[in-house]
C-alpha atoms as a PDB file:
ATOM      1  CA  UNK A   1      39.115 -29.261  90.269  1.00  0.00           C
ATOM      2  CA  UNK A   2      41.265 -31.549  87.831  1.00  0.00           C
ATOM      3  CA  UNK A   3      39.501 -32.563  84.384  1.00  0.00           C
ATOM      4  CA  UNK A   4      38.656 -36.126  85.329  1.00  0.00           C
ATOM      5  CA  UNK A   5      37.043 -35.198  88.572  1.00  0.00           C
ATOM      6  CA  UNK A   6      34.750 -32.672  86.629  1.00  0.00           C
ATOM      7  CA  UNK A   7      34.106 -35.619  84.093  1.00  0.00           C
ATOM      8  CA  UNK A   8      33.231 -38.090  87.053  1.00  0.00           C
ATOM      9  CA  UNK A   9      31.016 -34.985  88.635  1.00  0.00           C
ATOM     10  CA  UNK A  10      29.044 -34.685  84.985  1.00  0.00           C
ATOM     11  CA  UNK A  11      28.460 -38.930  84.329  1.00  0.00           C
ATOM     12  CA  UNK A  12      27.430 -38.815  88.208  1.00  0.00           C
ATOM     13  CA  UNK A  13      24.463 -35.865  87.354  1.00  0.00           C
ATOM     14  CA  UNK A  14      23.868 -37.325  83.736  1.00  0.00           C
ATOM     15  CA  UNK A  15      23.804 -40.736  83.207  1.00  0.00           C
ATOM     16  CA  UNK A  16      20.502 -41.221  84.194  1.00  0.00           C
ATOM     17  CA  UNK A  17      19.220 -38.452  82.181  1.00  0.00           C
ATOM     18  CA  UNK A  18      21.298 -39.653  79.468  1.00  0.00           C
ATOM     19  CA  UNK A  19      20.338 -43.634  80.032  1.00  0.00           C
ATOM     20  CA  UNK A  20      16.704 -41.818  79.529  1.00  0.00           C
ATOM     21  CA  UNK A  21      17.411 -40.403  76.292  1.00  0.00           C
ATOM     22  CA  UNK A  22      19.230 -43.658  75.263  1.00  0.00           C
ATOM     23  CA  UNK A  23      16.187 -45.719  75.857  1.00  0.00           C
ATOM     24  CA  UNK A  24      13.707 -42.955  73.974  1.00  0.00           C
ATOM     25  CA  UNK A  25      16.002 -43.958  70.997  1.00  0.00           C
ATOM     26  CA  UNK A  26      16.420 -47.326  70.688  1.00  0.00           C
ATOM     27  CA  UNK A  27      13.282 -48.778  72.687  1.00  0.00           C
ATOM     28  CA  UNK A  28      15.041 -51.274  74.659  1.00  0.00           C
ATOM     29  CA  UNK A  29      17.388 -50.758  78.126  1.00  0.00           C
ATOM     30  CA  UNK A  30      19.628 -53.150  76.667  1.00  0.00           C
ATOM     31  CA  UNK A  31      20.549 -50.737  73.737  1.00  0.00           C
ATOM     32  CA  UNK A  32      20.392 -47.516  76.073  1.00  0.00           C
ATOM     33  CA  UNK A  33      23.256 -48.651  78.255  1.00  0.00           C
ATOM     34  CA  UNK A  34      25.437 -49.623  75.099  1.00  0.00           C
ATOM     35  CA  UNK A  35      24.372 -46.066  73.495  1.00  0.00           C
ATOM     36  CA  UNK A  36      24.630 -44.127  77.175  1.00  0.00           C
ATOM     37  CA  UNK A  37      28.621 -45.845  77.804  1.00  0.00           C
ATOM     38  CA  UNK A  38      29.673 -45.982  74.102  1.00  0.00           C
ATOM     39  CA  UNK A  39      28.631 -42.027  74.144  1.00  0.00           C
ATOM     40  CA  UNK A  40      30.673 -41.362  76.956  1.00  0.00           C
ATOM     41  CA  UNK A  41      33.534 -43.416  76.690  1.00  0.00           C
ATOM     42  CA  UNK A  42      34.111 -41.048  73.309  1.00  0.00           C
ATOM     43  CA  UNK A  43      33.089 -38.005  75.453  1.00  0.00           C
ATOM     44  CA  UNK A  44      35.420 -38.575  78.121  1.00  0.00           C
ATOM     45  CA  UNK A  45      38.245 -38.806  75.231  1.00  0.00           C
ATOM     46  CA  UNK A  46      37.450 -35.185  74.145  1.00  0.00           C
ATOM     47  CA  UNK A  47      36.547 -34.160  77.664  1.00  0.00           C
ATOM     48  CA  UNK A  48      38.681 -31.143  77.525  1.00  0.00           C
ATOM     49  CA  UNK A  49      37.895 -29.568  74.423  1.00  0.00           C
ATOM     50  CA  UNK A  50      34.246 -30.287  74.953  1.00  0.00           C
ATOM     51  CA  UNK A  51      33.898 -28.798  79.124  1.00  0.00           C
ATOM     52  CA  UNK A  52      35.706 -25.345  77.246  1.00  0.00           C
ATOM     53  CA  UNK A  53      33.728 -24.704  74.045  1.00  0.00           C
ATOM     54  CA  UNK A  54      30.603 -26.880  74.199  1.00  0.00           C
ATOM     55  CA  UNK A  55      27.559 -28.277  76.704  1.00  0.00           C
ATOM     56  CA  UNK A  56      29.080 -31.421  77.400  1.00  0.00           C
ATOM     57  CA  UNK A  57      25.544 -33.092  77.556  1.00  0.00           C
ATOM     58  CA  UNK A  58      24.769 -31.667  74.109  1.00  0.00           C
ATOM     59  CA  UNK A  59      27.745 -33.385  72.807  1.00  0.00           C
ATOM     60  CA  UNK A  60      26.939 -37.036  74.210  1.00  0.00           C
ATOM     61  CA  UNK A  61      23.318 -36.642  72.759  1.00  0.00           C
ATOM     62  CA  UNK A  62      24.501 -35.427  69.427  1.00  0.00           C
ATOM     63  CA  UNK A  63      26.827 -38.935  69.884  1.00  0.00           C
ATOM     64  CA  UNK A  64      24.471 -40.876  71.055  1.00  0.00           C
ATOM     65  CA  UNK A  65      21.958 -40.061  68.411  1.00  0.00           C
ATOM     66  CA  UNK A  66      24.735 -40.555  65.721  1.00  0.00           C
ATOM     67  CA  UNK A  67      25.687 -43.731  67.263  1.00  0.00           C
ATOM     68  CA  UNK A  68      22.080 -44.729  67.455  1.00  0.00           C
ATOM     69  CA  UNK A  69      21.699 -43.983  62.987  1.00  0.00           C
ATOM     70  CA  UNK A  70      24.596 -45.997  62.537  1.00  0.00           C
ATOM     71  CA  UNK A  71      24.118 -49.087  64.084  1.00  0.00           C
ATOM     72  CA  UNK A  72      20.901 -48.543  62.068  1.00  0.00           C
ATOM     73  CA  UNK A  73      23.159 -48.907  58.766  1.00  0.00           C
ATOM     74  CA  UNK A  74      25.010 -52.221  60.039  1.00  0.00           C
ATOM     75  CA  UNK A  75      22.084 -53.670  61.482  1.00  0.00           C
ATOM     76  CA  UNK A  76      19.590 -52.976  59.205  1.00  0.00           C
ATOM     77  CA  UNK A  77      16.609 -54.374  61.693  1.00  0.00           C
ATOM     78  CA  UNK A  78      15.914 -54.909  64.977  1.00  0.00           C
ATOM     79  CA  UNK A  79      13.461 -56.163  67.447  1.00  0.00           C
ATOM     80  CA  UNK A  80      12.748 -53.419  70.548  1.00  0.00           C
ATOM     81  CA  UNK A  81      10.369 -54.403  73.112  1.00  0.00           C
ATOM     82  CA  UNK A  82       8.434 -52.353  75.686  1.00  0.00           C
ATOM     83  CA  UNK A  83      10.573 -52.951  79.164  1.00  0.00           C
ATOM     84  CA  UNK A  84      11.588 -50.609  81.051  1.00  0.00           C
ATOM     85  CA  UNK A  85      15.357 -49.569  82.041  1.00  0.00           C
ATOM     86  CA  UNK A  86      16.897 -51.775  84.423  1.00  0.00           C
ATOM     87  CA  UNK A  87      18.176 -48.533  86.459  1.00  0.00           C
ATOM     88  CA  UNK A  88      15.563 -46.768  88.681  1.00  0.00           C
ATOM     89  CA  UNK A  89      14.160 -43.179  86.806  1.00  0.00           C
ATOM     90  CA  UNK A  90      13.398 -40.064  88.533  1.00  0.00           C
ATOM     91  CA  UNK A  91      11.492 -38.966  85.628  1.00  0.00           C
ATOM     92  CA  UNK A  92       7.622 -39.971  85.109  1.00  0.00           C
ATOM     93  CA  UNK A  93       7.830 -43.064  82.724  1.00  0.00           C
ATOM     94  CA  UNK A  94       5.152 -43.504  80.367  1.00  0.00           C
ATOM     95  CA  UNK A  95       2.011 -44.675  81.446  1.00  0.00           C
ATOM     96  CA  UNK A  96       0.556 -48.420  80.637  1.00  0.00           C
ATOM     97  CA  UNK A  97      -1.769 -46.479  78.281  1.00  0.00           C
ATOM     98  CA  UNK A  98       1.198 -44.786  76.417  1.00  0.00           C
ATOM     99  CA  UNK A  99       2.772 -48.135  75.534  1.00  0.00           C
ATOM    100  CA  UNK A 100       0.658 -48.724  72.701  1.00  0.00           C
ATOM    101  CA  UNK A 101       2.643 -45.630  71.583  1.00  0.00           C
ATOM    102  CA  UNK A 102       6.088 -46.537  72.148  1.00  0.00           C
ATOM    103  CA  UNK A 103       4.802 -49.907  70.406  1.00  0.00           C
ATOM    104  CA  UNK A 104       4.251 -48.353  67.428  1.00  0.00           C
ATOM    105  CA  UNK A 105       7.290 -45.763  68.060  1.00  0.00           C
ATOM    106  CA  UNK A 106       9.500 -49.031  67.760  1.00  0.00           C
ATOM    107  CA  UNK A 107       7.677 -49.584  63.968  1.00  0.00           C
ATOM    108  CA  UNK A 108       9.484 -46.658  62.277  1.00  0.00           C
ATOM    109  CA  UNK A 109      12.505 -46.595  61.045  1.00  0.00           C
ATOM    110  CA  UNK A 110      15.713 -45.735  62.541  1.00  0.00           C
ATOM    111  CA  UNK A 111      15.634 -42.152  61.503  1.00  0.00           C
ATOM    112  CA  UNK A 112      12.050 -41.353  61.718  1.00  0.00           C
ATOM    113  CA  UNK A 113      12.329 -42.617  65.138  1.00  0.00           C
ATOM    114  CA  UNK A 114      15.019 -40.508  65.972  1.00  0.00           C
ATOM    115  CA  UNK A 115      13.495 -36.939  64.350  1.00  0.00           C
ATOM    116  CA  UNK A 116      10.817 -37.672  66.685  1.00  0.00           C
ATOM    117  CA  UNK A 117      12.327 -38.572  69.636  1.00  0.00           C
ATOM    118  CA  UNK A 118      14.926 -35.219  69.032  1.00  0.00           C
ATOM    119  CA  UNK A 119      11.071 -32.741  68.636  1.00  0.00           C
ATOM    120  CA  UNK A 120       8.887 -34.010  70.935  1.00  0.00           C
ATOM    121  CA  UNK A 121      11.361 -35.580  73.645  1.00  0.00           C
ATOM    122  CA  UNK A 122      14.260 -33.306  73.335  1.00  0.00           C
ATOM    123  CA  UNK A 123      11.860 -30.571  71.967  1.00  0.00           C
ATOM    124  CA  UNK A 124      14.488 -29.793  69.566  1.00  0.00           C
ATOM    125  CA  UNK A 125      13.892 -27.463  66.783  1.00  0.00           C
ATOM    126  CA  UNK A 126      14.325 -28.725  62.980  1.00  0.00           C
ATOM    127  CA  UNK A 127      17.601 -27.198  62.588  1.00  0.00           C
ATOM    128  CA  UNK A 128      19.340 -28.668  65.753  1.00  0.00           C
ATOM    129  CA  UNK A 129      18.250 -31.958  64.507  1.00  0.00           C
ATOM    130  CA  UNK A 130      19.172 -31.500  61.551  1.00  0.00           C
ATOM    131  CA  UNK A 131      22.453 -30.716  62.861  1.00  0.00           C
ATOM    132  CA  UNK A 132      22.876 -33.427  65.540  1.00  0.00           C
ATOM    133  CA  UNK A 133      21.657 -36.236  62.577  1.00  0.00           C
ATOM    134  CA  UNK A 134      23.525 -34.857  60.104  1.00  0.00           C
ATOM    135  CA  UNK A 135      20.916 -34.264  57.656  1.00  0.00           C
ATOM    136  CA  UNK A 136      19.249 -31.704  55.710  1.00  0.00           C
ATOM    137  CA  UNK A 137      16.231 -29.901  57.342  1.00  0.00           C
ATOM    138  CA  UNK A 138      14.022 -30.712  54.656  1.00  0.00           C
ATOM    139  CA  UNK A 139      14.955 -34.234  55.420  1.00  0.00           C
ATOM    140  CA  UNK A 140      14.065 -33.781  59.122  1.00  0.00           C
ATOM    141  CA  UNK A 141      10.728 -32.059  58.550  1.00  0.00           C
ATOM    142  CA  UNK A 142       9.937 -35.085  55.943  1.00  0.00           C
ATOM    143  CA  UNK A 143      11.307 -37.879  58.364  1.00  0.00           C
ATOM    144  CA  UNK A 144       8.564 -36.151  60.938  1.00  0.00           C
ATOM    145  CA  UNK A 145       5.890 -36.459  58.346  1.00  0.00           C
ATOM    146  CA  UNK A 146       6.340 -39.443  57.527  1.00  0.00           C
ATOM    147  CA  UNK A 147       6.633 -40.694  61.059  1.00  0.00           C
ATOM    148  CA  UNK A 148       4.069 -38.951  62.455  1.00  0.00           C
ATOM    149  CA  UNK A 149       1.564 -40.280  59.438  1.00  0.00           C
ATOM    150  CA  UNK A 150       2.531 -43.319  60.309  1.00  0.00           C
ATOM    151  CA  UNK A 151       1.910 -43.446  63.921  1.00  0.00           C
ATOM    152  CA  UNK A 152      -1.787 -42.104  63.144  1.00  0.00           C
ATOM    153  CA  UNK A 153      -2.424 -44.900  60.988  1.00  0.00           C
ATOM    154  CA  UNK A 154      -0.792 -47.493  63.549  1.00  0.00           C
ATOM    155  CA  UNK A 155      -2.726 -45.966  66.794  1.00  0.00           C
ATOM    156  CA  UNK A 156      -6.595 -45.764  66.282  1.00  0.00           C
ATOM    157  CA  UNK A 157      -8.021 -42.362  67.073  1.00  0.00           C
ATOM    158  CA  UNK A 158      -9.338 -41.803  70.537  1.00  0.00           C
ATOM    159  CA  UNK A 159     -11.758 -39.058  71.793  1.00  0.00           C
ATOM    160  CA  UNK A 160     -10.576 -36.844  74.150  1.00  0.00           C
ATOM    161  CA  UNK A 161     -12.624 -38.030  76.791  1.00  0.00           C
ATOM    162  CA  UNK A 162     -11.029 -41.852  76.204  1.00  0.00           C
ATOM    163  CA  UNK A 163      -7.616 -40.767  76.537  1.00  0.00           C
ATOM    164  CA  UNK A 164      -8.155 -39.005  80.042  1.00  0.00           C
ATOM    165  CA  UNK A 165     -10.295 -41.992  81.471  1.00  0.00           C
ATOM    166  CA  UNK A 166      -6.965 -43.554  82.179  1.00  0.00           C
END
């Protein structure tokens, strides 16, 4: 099997997967399918170094999470709304009474958005994240401190027995 058939093969398993991750990101479906093509336009440039030596979908994420940060920088703000991805999802999407997380996911900044997303999404421990953001992992246990703080002050507390009465 050529290189470009095994490329084809790994976008047809992926991309929704990866479409997924873009939206857990960014917040919008608009900005996952920029994020989810961008990432694999530049993966399908260094598809054969990265099918040898790497897990190709680790590489896209680690892209696509890069990608994500900088359009951060030249951006500076944006405006993500709760609605979900155009493409149908295998995966369980979150329920009506999760949006009033994701609302308050799309608050945070860029990067505390992204720490989060990379521990509890990707389950990713401090140093991958570190490592796929670029930063420090002092700066990635801070950025989930500081998210996570946040969140609890944007989402009132709920007993256990409200949050299961859904």
């Amino acid at each position: 099997m050529d290189d470009d058939s095994r490329f084809t093969e790994f976008v047809a398993e992926r991309a929704n997967a990866l479409l997924r991750y873009g939206f857990a990101l960014s917040g919008n479906p608009h900005d996952a399918a920029d994020l989810t093509q961008e990432a694999l336009v530049r993966l399908h440039r260094a598809w054969p170094r990265v099918r040898r030596k790497e897990d190709p979908e680790r590489y896209t994420k680690v892209i696509m999470a890069r990608l994500h940060i900088s359009v951060w920088r030249r951006r500076r703000r944006e405006q993500l709304a709760w609605a979900l991805p155009e493409t149908p999802l295998h995966d369980v999407l979150p329920s009506d009474g999760d949006q009033e997380l994701w609302q308050a996911l799309s608050g945070l900044p860029r990067k505390q958005r992204a720490v989060l997303v990379l521990r509890f999404y990707e389950q990713l421990p401090d140093a991958e994240i570190a490592d796929v953001l670029g930063i420090s992992q002092g700066t990635v246990r801070s950025h989930a401190s500081l998210g996570l703080a946040r969140l609890r002050t944007l989402i009132p507390h709920r007993s256990p027995a409200e949050g299961s009465a859904s």
